[in-house]
N, C-alpha and C. Protein backbone atom coordinates (compact mmCIF):
# COMPACT_ATOMS: atom_id res chain seq x y z
N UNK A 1 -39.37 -75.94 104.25
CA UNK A 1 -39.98 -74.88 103.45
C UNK A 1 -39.67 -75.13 101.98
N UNK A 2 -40.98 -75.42 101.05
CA UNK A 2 -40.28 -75.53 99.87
C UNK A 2 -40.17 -74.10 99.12
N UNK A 3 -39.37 -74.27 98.34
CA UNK A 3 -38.87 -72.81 97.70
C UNK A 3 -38.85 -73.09 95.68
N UNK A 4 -39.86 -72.53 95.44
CA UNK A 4 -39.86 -72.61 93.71
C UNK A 4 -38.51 -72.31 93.18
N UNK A 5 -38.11 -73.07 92.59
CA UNK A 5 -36.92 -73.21 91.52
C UNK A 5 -36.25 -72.62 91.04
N UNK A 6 -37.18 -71.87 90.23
CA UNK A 6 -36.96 -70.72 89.35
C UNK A 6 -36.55 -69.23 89.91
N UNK A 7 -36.83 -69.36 90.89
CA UNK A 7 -36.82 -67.65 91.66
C UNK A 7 -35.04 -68.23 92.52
N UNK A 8 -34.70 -69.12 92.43
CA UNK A 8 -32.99 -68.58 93.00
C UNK A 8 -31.99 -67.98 91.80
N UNK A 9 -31.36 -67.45 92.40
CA UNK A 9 -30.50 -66.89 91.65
C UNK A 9 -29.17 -67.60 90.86
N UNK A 10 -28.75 -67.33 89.57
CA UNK A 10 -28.02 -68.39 89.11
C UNK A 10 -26.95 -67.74 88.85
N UNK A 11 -25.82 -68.46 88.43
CA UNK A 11 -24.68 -67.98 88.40
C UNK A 11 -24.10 -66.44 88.37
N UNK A 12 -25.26 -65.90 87.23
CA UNK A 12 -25.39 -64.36 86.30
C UNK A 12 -25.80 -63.51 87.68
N UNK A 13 -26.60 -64.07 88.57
CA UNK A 13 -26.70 -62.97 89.55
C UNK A 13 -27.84 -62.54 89.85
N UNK A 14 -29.00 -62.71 88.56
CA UNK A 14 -30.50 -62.80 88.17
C UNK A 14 -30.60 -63.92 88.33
N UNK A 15 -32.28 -64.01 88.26
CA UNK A 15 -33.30 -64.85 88.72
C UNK A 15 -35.14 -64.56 87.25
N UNK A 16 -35.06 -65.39 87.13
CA UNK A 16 -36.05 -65.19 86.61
C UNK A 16 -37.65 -63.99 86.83
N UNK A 17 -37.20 -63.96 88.26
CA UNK A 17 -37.92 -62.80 88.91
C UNK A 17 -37.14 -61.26 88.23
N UNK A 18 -36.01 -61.55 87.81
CA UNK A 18 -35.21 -60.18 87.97
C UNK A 18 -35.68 -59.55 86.19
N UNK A 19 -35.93 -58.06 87.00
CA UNK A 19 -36.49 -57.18 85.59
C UNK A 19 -35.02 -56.38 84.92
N UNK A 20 -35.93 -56.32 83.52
CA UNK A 20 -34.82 -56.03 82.36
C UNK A 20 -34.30 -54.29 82.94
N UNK A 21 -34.62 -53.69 83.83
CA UNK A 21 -34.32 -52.37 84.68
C UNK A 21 -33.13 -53.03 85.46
N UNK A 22 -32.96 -54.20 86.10
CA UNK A 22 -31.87 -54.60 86.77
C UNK A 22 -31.07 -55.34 86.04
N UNK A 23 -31.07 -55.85 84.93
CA UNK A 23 -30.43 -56.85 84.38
C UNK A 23 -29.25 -55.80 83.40
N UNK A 24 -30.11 -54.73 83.23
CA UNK A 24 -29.22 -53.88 82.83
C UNK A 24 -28.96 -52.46 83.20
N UNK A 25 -28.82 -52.84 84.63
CA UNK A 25 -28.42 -51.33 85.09
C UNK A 25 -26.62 -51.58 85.11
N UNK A 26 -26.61 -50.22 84.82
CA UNK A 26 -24.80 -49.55 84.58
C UNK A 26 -24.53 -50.02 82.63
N UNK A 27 -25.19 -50.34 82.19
CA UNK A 27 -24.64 -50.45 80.47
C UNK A 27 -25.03 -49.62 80.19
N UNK A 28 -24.64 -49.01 79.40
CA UNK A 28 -24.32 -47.35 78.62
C UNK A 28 -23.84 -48.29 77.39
N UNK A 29 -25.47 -48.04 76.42
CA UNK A 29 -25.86 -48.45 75.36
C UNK A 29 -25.88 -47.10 74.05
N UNK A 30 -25.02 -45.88 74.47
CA UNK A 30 -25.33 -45.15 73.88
C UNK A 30 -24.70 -44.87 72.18
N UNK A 31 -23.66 -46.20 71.79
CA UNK A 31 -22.99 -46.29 70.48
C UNK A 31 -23.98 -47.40 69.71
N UNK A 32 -24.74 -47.79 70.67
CA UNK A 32 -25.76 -49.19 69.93
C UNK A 32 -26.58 -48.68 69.19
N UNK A 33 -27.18 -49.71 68.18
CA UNK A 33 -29.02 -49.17 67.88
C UNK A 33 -29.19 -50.41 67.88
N UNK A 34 -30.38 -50.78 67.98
CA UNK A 34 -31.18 -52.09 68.25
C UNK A 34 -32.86 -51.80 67.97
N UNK A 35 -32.88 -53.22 66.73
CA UNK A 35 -34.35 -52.86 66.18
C UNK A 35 -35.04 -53.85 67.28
N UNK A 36 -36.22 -53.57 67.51
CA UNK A 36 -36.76 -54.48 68.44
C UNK A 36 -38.28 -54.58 67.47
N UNK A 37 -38.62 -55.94 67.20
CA UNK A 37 -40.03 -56.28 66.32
C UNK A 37 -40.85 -56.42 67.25
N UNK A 38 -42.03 -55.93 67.24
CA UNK A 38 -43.48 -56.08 68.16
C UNK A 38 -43.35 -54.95 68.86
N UNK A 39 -42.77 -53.85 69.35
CA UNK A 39 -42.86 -52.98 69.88
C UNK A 39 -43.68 -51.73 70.01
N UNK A 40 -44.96 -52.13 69.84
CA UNK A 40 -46.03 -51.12 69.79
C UNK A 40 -46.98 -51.98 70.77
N UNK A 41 -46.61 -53.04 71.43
CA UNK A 41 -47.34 -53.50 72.95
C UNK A 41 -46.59 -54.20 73.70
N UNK A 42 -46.88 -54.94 74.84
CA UNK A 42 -45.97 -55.87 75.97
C UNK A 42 -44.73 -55.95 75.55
N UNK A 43 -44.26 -57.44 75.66
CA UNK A 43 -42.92 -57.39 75.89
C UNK A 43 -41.82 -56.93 74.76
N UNK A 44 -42.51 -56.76 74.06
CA UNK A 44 -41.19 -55.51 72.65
C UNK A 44 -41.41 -54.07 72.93
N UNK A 45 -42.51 -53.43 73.90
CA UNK A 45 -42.89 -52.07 73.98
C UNK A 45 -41.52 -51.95 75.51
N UNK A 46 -41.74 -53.19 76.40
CA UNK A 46 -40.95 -53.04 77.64
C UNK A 46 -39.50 -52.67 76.64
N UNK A 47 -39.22 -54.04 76.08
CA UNK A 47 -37.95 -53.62 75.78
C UNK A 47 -37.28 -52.72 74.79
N UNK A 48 -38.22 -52.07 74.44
CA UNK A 48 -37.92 -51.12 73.34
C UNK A 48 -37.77 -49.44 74.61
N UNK A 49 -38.60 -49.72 75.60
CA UNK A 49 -37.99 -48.59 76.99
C UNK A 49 -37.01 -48.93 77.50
N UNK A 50 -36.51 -50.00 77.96
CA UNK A 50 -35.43 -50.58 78.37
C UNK A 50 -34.00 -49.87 77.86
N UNK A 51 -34.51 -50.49 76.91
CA UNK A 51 -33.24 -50.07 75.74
C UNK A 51 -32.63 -48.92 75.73
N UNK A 52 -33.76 -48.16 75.19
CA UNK A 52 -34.03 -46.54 74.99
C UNK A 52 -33.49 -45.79 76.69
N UNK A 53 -33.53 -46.51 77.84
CA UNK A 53 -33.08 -45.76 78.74
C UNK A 53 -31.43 -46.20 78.75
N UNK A 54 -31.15 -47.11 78.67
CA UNK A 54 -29.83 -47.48 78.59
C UNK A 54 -29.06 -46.65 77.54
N UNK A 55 -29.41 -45.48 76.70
CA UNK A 55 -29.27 -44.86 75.75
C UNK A 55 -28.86 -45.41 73.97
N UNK A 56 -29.56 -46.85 73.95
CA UNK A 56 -29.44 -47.14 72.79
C UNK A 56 -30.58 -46.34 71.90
N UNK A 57 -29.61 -46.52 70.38
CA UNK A 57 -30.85 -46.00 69.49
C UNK A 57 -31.83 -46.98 68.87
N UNK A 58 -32.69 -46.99 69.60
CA UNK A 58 -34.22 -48.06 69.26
C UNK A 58 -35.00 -48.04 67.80
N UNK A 59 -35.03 -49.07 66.58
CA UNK A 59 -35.94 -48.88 65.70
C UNK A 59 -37.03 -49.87 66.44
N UNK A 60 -38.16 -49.22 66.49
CA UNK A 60 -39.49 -50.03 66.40
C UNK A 60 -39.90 -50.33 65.06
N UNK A 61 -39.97 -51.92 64.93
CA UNK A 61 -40.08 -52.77 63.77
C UNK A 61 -41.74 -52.86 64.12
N UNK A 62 -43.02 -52.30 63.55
CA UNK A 62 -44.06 -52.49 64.25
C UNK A 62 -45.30 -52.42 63.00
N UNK A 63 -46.05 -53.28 63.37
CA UNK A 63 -47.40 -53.35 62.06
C UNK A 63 -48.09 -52.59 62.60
N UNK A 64 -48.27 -52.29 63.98
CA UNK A 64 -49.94 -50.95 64.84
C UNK A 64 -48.55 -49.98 64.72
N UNK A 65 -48.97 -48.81 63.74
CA UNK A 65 -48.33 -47.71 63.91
C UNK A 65 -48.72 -46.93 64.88
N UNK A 66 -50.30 -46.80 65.25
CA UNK A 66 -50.68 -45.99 66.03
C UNK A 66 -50.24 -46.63 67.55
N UNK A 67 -50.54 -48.30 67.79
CA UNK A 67 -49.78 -47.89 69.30
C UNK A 67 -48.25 -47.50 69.22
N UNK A 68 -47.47 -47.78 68.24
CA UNK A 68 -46.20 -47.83 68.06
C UNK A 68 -45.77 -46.34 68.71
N UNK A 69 -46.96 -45.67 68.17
CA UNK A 69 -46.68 -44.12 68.31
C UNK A 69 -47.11 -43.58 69.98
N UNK A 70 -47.61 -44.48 70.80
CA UNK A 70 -48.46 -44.21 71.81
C UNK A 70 -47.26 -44.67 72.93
N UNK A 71 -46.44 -46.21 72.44
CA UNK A 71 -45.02 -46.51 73.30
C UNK A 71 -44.06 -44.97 72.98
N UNK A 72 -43.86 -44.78 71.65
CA UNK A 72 -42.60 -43.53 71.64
C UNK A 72 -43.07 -42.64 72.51
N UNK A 73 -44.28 -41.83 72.56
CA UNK A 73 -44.59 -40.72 73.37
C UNK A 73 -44.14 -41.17 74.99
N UNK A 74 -44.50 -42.38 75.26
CA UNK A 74 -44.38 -42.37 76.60
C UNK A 74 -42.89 -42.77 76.72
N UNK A 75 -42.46 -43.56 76.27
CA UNK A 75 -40.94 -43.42 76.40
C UNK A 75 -40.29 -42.04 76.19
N UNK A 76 -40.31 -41.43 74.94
CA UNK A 76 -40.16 -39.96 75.41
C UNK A 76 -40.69 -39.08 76.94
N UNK A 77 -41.51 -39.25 76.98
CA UNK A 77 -41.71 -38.74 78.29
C UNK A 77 -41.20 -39.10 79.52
N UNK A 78 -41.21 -40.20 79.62
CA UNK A 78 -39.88 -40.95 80.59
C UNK A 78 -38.42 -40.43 80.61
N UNK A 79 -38.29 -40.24 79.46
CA UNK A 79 -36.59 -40.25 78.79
C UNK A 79 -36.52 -39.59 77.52
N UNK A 80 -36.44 -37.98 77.66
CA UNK A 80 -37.06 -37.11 77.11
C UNK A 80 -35.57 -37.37 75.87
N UNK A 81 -34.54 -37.30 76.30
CA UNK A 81 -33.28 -37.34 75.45
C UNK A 81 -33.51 -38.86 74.45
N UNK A 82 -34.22 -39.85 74.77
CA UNK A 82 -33.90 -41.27 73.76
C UNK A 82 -34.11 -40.89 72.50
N UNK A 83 -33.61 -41.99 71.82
CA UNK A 83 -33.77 -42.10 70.22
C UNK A 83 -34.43 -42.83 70.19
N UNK A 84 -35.84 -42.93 69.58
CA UNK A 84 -36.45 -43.70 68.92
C UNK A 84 -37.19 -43.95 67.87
N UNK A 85 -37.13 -43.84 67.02
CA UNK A 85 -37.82 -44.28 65.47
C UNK A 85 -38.56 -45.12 65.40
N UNK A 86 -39.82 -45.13 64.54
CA UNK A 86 -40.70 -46.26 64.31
C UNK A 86 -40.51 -46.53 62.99
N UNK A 87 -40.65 -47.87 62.35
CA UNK A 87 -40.69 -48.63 60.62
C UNK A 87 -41.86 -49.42 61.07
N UNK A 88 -42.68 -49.54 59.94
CA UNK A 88 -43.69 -50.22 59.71
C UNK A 88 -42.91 -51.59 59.34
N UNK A 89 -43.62 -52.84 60.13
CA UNK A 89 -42.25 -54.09 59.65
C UNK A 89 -43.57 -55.45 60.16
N UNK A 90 -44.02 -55.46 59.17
CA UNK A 90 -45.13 -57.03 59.13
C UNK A 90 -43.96 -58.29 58.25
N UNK A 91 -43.87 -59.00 59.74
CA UNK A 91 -43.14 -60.29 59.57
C UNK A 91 -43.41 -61.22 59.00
N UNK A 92 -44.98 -61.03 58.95
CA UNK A 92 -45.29 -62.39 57.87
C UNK A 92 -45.64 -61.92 56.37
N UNK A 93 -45.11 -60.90 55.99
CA UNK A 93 -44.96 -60.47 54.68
C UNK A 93 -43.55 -60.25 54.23
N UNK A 94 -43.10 -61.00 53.50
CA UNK A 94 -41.73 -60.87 52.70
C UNK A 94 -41.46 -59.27 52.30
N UNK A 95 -42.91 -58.98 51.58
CA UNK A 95 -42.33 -57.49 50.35
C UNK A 95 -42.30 -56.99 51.99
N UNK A 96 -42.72 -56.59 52.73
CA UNK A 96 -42.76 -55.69 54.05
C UNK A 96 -41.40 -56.05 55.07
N UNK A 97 -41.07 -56.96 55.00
CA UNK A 97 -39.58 -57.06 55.23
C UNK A 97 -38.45 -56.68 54.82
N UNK A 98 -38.36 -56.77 53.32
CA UNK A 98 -37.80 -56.38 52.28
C UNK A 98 -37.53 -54.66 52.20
N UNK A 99 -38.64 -54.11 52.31
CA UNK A 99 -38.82 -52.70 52.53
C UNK A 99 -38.69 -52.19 53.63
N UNK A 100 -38.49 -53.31 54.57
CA UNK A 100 -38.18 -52.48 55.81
C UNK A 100 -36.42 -52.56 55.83
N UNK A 101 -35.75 -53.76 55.24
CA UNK A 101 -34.30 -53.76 55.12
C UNK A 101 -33.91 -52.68 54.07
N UNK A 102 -34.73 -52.68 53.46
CA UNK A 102 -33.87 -51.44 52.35
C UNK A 102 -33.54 -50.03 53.38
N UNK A 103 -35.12 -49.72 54.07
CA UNK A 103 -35.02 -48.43 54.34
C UNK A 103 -34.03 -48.60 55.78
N UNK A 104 -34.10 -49.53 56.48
CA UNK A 104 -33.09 -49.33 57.22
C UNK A 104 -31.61 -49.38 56.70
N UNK A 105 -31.22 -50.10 56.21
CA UNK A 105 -30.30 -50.33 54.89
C UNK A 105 -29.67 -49.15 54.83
N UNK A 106 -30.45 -48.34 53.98
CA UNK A 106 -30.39 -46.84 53.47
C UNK A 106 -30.29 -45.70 54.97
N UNK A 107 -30.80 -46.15 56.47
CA UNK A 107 -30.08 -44.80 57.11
C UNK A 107 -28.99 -44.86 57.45
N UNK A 108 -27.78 -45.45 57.19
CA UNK A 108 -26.94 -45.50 57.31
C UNK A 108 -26.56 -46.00 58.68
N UNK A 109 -26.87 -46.13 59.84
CA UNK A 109 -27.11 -46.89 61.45
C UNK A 109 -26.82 -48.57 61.05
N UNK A 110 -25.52 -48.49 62.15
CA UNK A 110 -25.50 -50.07 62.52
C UNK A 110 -26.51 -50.68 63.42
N UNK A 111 -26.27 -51.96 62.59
CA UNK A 111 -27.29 -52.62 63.52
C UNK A 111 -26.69 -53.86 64.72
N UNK A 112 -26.54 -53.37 66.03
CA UNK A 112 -25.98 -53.61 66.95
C UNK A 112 -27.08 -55.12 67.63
N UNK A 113 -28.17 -54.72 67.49
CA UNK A 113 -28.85 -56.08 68.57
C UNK A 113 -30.43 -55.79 67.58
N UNK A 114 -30.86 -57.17 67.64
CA UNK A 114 -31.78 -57.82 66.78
C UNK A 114 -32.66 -58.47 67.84
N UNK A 115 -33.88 -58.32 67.90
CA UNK A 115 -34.92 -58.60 68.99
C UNK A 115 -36.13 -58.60 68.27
């Protein structure tokens, strides 16, 4: 029987099959904040819920404000207690980087994990 590669489990216990719901169940993320960039679709919207259930405080770094705003609602609704904030944060613009470090800069929140 051959068996694909990728799907056994490696040292960590995960498998490439294994979701970011199992990879981090039992962390109690609730002293963290963690900006996550792209998080107004797929895989920065997953992990910006992820996060947010593990009780970190989530900035969404995001250029679509409006889906940005369409992930918070539903993560709120999931996980009515999370923190999550949205910043407008276009990566391929310097001044928009710049302005997004100031204003994060300025709320006074460590920045625990970078995504």
């Amino acid at each position: 029987m051959w068996v694909w590669p990728f799907s056994r489990k490696g040292g960590s216990g995960f498998s490439s099959s294994s979701t970011a719901e199992e990879v981090t169940h039992g962390i109690d993320g609730t002293y963290l904040t963690a900006i996550v960039t792209g998080a107004s679709s797929g895989i920065g919207a997953e992990t910006a819920r992820v996060l947010a259930l593990r009780g970190v405080h989530v900035i969404m770094g995001v250029i679509d404000m409006i889906g940005a705003n369409n992930v918070k609602e539903a993560i709120l609704k999931q996980i009515p207690t999370a923190k999550v904030d949205i910043m407008e944060l276009d990566l391929s613009s310097m001044e928009s980087v710049r302005n997004f470090a100031a204003k994060f800069n300025s709320s006074g929140l460590p920045l625990n994990i970078l995504m």
